[in-house]
N, C-alpha and C. Protein backbone atom coordinates (compact mmCIF):
# COMPACT_ATOMS: atom_id res chain seq x y z
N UNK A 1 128.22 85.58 90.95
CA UNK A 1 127.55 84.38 91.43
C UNK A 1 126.21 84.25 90.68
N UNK A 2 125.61 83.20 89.83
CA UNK A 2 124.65 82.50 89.40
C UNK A 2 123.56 82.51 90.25
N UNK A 3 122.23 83.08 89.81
CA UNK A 3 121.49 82.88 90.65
C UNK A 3 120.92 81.89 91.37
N UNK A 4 121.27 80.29 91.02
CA UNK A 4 120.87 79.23 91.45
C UNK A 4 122.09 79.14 92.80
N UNK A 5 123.40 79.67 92.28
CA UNK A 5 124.56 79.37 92.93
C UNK A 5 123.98 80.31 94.77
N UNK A 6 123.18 81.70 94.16
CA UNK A 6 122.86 82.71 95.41
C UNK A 6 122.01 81.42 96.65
N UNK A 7 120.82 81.08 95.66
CA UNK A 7 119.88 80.42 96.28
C UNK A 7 120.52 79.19 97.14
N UNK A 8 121.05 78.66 96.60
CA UNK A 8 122.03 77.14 97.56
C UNK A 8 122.69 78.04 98.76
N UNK A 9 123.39 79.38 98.71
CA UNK A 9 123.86 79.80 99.76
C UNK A 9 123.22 80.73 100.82
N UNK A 10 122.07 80.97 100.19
CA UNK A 10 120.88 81.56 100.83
C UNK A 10 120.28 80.38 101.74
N UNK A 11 120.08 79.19 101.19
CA UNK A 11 119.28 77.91 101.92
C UNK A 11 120.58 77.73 102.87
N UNK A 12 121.75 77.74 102.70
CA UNK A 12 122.43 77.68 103.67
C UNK A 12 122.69 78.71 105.15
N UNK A 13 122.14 79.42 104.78
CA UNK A 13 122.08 81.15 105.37
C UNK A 13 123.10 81.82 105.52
N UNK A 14 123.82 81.96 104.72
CA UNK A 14 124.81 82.32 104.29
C UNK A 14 124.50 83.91 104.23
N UNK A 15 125.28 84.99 105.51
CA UNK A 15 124.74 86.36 105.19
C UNK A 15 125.33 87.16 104.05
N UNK A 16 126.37 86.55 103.62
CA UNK A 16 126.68 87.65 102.13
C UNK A 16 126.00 87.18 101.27
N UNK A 17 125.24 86.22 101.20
CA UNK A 17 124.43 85.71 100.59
C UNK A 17 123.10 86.40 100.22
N UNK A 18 122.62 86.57 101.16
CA UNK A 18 121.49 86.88 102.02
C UNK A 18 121.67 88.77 101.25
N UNK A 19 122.48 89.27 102.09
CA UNK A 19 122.87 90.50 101.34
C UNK A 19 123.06 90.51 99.53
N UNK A 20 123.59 89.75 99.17
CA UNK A 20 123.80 89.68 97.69
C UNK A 20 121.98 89.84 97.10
N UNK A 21 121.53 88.74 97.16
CA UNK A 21 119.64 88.53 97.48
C UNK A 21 119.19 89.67 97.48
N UNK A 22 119.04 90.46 98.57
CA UNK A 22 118.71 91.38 99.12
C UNK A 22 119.38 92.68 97.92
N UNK A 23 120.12 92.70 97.82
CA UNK A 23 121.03 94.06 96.54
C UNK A 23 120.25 94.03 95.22
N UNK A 24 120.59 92.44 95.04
CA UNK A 24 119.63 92.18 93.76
C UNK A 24 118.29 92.23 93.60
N UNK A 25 117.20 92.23 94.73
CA UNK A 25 115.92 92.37 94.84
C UNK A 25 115.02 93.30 95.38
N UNK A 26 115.76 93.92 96.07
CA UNK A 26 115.08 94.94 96.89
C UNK A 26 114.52 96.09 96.14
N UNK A 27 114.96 96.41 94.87
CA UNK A 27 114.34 97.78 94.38
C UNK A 27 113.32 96.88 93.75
N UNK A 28 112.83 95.90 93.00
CA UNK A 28 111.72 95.43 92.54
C UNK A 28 110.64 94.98 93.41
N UNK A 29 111.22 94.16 94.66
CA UNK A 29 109.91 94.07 95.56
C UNK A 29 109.81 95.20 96.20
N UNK A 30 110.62 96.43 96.44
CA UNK A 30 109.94 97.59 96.80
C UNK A 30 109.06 98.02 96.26
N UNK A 31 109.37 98.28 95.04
CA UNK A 31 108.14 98.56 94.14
C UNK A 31 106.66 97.87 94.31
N UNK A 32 106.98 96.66 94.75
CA UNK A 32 105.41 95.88 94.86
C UNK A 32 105.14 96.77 96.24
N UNK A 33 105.57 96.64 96.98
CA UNK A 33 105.23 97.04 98.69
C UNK A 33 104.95 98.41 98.52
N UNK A 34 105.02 99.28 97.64
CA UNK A 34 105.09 100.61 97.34
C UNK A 34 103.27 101.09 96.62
N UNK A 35 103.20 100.21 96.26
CA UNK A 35 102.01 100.49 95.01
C UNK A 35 100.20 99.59 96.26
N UNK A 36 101.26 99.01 97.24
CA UNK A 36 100.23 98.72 98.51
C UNK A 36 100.07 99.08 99.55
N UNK A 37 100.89 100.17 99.88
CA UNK A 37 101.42 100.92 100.79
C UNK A 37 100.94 102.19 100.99
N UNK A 38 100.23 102.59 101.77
CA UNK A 38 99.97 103.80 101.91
C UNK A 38 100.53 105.06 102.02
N UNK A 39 102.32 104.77 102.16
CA UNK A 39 103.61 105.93 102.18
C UNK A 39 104.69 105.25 102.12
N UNK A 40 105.75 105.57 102.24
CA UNK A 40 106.89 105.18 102.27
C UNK A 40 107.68 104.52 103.02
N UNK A 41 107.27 104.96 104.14
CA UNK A 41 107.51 104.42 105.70
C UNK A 41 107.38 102.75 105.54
N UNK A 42 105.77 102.66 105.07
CA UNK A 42 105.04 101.20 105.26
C UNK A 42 105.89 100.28 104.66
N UNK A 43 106.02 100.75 103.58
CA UNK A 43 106.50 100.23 102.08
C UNK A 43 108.06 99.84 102.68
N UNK A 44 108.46 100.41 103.01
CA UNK A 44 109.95 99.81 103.77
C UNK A 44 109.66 98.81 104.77
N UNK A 45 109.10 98.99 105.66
CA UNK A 45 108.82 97.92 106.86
C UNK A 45 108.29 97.01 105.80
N UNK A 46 107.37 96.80 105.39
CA UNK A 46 106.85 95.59 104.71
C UNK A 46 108.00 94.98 103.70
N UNK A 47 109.02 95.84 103.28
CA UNK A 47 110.17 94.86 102.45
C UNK A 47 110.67 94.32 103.48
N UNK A 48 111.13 94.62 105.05
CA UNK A 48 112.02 94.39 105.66
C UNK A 48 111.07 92.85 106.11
N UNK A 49 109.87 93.10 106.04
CA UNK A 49 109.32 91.84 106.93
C UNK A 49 109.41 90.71 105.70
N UNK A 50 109.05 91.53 104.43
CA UNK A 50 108.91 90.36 103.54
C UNK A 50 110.75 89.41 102.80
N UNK A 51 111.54 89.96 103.37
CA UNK A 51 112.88 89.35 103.26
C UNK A 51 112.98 88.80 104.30
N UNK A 52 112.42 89.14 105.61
CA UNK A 52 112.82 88.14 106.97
C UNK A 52 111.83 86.86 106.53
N UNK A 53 110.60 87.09 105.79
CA UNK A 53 109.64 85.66 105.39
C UNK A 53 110.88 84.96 104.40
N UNK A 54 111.23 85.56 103.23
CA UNK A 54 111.69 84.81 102.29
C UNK A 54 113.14 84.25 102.90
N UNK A 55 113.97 84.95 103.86
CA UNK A 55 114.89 84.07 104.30
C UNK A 55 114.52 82.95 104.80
N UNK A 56 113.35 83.02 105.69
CA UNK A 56 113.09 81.56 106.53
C UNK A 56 112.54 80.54 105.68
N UNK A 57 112.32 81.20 104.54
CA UNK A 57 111.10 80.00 103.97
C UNK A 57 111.90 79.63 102.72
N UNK A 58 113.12 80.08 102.16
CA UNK A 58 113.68 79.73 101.26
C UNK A 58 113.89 78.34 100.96
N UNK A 59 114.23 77.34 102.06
CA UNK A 59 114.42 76.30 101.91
C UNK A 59 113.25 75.50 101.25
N UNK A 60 111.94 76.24 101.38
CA UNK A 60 110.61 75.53 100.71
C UNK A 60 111.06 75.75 99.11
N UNK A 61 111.45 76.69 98.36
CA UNK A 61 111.60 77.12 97.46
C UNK A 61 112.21 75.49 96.43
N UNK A 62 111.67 75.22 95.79
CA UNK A 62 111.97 73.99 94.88
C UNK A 62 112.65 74.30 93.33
N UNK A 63 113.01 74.93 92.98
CA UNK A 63 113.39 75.18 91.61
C UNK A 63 112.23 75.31 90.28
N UNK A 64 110.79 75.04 91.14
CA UNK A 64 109.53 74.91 90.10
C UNK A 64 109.02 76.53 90.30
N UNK A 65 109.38 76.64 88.73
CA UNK A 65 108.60 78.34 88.85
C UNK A 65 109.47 79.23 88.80
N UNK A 66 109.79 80.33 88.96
CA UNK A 66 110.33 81.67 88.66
C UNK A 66 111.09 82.02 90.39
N UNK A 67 112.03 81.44 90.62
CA UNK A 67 112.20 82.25 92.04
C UNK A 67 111.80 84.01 92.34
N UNK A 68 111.96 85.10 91.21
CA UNK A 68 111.52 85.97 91.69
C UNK A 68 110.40 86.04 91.66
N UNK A 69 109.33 85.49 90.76
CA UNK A 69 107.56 85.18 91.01
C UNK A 69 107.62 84.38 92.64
N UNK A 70 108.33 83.56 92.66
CA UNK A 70 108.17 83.22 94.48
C UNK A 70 108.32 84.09 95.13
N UNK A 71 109.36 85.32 95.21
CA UNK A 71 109.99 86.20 95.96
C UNK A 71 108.16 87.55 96.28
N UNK A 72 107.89 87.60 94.82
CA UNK A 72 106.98 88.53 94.84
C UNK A 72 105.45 87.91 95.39
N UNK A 73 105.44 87.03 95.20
CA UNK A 73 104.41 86.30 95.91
C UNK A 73 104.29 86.34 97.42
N UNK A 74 105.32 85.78 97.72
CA UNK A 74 106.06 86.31 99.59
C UNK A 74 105.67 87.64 100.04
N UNK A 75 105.94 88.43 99.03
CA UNK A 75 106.17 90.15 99.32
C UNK A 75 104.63 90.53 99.33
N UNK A 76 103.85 90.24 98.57
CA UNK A 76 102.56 90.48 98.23
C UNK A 76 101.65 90.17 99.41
N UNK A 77 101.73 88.36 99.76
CA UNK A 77 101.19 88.40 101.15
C UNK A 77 101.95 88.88 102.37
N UNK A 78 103.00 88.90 102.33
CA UNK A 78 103.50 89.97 103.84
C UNK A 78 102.89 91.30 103.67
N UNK A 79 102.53 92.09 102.97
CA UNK A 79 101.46 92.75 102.63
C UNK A 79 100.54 93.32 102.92
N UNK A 80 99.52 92.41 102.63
CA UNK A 80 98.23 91.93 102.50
C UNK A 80 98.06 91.30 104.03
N UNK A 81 98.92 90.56 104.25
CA UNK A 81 98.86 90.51 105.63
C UNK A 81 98.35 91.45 106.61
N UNK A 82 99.04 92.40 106.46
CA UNK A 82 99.03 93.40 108.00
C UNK A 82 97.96 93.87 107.30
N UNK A 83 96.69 94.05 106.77
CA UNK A 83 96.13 94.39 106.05
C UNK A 83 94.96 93.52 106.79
N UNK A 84 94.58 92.48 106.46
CA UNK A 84 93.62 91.53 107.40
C UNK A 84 93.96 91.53 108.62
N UNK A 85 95.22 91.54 109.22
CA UNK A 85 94.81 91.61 110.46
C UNK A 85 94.19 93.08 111.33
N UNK A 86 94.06 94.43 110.64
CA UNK A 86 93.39 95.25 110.84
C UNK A 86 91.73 95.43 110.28
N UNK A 87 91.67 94.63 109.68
CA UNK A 87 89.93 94.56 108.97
C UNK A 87 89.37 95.75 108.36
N UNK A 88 90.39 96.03 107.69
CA UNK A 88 89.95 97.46 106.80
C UNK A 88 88.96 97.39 106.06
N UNK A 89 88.40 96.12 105.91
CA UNK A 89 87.68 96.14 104.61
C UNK A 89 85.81 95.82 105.10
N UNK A 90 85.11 96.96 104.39
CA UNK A 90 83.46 96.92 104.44
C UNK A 90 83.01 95.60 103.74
N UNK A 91 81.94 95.70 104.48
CA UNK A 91 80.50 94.59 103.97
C UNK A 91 79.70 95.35 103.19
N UNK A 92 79.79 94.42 102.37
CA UNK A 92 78.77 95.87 100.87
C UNK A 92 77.60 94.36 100.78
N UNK A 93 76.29 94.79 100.61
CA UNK A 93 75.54 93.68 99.89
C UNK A 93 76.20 94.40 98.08
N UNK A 94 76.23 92.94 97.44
CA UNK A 94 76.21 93.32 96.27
C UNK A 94 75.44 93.94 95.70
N UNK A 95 73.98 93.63 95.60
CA UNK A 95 73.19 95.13 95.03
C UNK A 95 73.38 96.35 95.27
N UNK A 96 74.29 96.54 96.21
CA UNK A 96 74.50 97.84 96.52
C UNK A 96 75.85 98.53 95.52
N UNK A 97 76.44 97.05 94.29
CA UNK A 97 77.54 97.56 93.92
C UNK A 97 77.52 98.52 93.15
N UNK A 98 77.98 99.93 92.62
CA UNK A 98 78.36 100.28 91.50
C UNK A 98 78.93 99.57 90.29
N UNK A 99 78.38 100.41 89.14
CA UNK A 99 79.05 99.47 88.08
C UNK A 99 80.27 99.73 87.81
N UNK A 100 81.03 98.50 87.55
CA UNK A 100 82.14 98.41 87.50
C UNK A 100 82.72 99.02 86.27
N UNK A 101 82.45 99.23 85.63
CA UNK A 101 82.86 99.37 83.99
C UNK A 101 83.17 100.89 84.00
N UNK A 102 82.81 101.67 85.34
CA UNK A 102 83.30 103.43 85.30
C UNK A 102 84.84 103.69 85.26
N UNK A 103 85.56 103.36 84.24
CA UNK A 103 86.79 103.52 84.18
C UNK A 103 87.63 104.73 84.59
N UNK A 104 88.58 105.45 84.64
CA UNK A 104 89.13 106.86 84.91
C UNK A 104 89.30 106.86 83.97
N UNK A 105 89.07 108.76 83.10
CA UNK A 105 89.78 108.25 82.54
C UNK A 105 90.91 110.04 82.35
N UNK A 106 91.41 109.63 81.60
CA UNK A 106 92.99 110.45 81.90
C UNK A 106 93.11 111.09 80.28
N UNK A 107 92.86 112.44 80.42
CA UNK A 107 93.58 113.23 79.49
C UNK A 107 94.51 113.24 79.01
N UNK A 108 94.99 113.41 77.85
CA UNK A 108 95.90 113.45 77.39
C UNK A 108 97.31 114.42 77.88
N UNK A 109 96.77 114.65 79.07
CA UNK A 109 97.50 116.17 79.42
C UNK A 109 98.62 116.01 80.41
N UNK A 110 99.39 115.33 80.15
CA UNK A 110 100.39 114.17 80.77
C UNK A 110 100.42 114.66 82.77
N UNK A 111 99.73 113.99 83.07
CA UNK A 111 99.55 113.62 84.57
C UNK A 111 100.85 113.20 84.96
N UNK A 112 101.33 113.73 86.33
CA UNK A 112 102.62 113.03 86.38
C UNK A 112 102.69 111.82 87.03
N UNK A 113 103.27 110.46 86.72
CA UNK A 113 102.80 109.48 87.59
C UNK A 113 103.04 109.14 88.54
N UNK A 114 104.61 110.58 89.62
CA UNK A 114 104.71 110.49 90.57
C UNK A 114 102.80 110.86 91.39
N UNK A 115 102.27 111.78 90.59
CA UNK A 115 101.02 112.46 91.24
C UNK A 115 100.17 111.32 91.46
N UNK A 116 100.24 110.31 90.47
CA UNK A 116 99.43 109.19 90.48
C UNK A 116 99.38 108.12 91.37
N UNK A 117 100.47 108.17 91.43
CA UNK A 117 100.93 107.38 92.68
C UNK A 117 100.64 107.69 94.21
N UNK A 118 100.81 109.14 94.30
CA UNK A 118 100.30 109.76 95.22
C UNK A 118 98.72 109.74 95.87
N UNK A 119 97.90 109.60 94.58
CA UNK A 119 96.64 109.71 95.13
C UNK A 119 96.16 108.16 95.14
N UNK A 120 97.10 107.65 94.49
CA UNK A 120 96.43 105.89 94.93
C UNK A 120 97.04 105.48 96.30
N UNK A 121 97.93 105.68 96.40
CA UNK A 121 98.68 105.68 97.65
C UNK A 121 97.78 106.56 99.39
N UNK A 122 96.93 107.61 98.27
CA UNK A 122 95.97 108.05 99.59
C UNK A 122 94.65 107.79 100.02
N UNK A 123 94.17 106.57 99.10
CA UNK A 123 92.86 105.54 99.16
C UNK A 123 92.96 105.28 100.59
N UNK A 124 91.95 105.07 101.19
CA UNK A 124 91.70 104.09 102.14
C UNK A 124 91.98 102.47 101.85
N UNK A 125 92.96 102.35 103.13
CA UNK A 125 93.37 100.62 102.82
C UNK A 125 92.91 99.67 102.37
N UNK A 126 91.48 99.30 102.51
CA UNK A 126 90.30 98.11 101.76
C UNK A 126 90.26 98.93 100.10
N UNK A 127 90.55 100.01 99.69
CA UNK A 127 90.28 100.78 98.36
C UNK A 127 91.39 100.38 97.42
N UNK A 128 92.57 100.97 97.80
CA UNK A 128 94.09 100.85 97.57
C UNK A 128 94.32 99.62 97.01
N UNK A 129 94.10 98.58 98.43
CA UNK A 129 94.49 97.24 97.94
C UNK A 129 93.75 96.75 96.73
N UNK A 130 92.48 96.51 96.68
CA UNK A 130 91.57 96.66 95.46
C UNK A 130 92.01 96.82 94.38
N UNK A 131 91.92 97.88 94.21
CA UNK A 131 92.33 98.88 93.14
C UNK A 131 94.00 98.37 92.62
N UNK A 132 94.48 97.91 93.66
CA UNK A 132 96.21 97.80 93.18
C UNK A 132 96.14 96.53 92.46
N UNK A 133 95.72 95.75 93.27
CA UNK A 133 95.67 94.00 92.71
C UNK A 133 94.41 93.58 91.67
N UNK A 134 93.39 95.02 91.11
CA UNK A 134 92.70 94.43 90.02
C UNK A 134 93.43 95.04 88.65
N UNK A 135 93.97 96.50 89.35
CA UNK A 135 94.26 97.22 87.73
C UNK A 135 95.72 97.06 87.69
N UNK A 136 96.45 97.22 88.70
CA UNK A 136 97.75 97.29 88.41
C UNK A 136 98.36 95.61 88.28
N UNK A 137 97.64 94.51 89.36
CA UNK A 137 98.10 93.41 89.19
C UNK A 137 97.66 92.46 87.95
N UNK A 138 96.45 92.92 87.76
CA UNK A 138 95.29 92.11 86.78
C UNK A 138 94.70 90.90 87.81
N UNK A 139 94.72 90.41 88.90
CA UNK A 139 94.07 89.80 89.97
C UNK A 139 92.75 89.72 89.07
N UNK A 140 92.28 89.21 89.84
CA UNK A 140 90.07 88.92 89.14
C UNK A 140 90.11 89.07 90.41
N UNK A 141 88.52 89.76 90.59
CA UNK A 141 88.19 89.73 91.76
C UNK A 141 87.96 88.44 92.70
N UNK A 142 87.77 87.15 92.33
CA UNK A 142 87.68 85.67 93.05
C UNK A 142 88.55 85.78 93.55
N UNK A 143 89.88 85.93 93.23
CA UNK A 143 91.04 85.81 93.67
C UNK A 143 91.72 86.86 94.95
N UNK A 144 91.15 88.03 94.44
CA UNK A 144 91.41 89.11 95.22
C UNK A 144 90.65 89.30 96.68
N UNK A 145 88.86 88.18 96.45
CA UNK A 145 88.30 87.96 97.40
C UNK A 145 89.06 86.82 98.60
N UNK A 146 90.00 85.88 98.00
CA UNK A 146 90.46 84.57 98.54
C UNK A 146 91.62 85.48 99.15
N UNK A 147 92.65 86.03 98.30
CA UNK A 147 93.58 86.26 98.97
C UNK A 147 93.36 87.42 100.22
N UNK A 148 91.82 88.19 100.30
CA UNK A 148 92.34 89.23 101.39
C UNK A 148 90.70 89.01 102.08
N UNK A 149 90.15 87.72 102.37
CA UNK A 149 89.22 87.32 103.04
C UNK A 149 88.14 87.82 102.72
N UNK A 150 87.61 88.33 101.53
CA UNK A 150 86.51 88.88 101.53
C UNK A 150 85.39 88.37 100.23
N UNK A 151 84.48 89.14 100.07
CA UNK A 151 83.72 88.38 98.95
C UNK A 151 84.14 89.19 97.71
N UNK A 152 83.27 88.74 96.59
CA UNK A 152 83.42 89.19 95.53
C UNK A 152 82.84 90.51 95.45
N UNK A 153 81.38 90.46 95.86
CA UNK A 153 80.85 91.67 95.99
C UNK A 153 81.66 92.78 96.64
N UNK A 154 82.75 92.58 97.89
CA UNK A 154 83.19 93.27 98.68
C UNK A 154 84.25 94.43 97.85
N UNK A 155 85.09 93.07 97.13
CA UNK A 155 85.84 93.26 96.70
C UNK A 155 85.56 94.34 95.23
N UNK A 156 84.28 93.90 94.66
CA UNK A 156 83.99 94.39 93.51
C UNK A 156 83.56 96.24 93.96
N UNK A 157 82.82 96.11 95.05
CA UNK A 157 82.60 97.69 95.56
C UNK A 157 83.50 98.07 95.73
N UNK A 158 84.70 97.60 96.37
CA UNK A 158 85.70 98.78 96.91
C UNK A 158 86.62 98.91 95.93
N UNK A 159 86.47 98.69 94.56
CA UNK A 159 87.11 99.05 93.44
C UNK A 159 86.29 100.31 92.48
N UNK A 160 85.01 99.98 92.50
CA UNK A 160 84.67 101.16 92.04
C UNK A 160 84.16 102.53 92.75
N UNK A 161 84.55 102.18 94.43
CA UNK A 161 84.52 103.33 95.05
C UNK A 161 86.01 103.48 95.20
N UNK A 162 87.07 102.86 94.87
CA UNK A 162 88.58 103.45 94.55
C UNK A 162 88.28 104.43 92.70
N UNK A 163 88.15 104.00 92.01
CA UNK A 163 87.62 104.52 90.90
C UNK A 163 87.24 105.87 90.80
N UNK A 164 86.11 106.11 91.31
CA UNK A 164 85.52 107.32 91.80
C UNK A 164 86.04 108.03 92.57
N UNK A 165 86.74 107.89 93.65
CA UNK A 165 87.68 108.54 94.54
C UNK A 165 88.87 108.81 93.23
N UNK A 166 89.15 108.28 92.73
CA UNK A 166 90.88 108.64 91.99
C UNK A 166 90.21 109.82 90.61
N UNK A 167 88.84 109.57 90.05
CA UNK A 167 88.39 110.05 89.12
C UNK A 167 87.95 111.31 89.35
N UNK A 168 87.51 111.42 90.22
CA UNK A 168 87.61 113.30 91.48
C UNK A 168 88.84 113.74 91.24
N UNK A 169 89.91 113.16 91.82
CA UNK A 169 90.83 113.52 91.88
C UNK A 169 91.59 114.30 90.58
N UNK A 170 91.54 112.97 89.69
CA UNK A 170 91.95 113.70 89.05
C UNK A 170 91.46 115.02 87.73
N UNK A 171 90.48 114.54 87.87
CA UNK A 171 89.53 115.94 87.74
C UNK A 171 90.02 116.90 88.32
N UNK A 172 90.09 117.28 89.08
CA UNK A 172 89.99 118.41 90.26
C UNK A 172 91.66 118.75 89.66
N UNK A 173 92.73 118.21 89.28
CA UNK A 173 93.90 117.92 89.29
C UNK A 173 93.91 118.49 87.47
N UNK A 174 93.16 117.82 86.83
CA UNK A 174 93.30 118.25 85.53
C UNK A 174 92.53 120.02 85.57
N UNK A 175 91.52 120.45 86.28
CA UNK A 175 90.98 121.14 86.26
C UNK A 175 91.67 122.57 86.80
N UNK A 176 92.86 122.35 87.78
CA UNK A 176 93.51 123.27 88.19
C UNK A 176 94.47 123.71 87.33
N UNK A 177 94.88 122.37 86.55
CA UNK A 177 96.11 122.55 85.29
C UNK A 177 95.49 123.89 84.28
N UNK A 178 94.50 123.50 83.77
CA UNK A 178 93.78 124.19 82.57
C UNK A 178 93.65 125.45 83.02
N UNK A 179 93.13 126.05 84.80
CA UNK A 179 93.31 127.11 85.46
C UNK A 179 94.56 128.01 84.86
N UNK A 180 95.45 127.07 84.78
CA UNK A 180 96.99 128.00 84.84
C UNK A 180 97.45 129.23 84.04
């Protein structure tokens, strides 16, 4: 079945449909829900909520644009969602920001990127999200302020205190290697 052919039987709600959808998408928007997610657990519930959004809302879906850029868009704010409605995120005055430009940076000493994953995955929630949607998404911070209610400044601190938190890390991580 054609993916335009899925979508007409999806708007119809059609559950093998729905399942077909679901076969074909689920390991890529996992991946998004995974890299915002604080474990594994989350990262599943948030696919499950973000396919119950995209079933209901499919019928909005117009043929303008990338249906899976719609799909991941969906997935991103189901998200981000449960995310504002807990208020994870600090009030920084901006003078108080660090500079942004303290990059990590990573030895040549091949890090594994399950490990990497691991320690971004163990940020604090206002950090994580940050950090996921400036470096991994390329987001700008304006954007990252609009989509998760906060300012720029907010947004701009809790990236380079994700930074610094991951740059410990992996210090401490490269430093035990060289131990060996």
């Amino acid at each position: 079945m054609t993916l335009d052919e899925l979508i007409i039987q999806c708007k119809q709600q059609n559950a093998s449909a729905q399942g077909e959808l679901y076969r074909r998408y689920s390991g890529i928007l996992f991946s998004i829900c995974l890299k915002y997610s604080p474990n594994y657990v989350e990262a599943e519930d948030s696919l499950q909520d973000a396919f119950i959004t995209i079933f209901k809302k499919i019928a909005q879906f117009k043929d303008k644009g990338s249906f899976e850029g719609w799909m991941k868009r969906i997935t991103v704010n189901t998200v981000l969602q449960k995310y504002r409605k807990k208020r994870v995120f600090d009030i920084h005055r901006e003078d108080q920001i660090e500079d942004e430009a303290d990059d990590v940076s990573i030895d040549d000493d091949g890090i594994p990127l399950d490990y990497l994953l691991e320690i971004i995955q163990q940020l604090p929630d206002r950090y994580r999200l940050v950090f996921t949607m400036y470096v991994l998404d390329d987001y700008q911070h304006k954007e990252i302020a609009e989509m998760l209610g906060i300012s720029d400044g907010t947004s701009k601190s809790n990236l380079a205190r994700a930074r610094a938190i991951l740059q410990s890390k992996i210090e401490a991580y490269q430093q035990a290697k060289n131990a060996e």
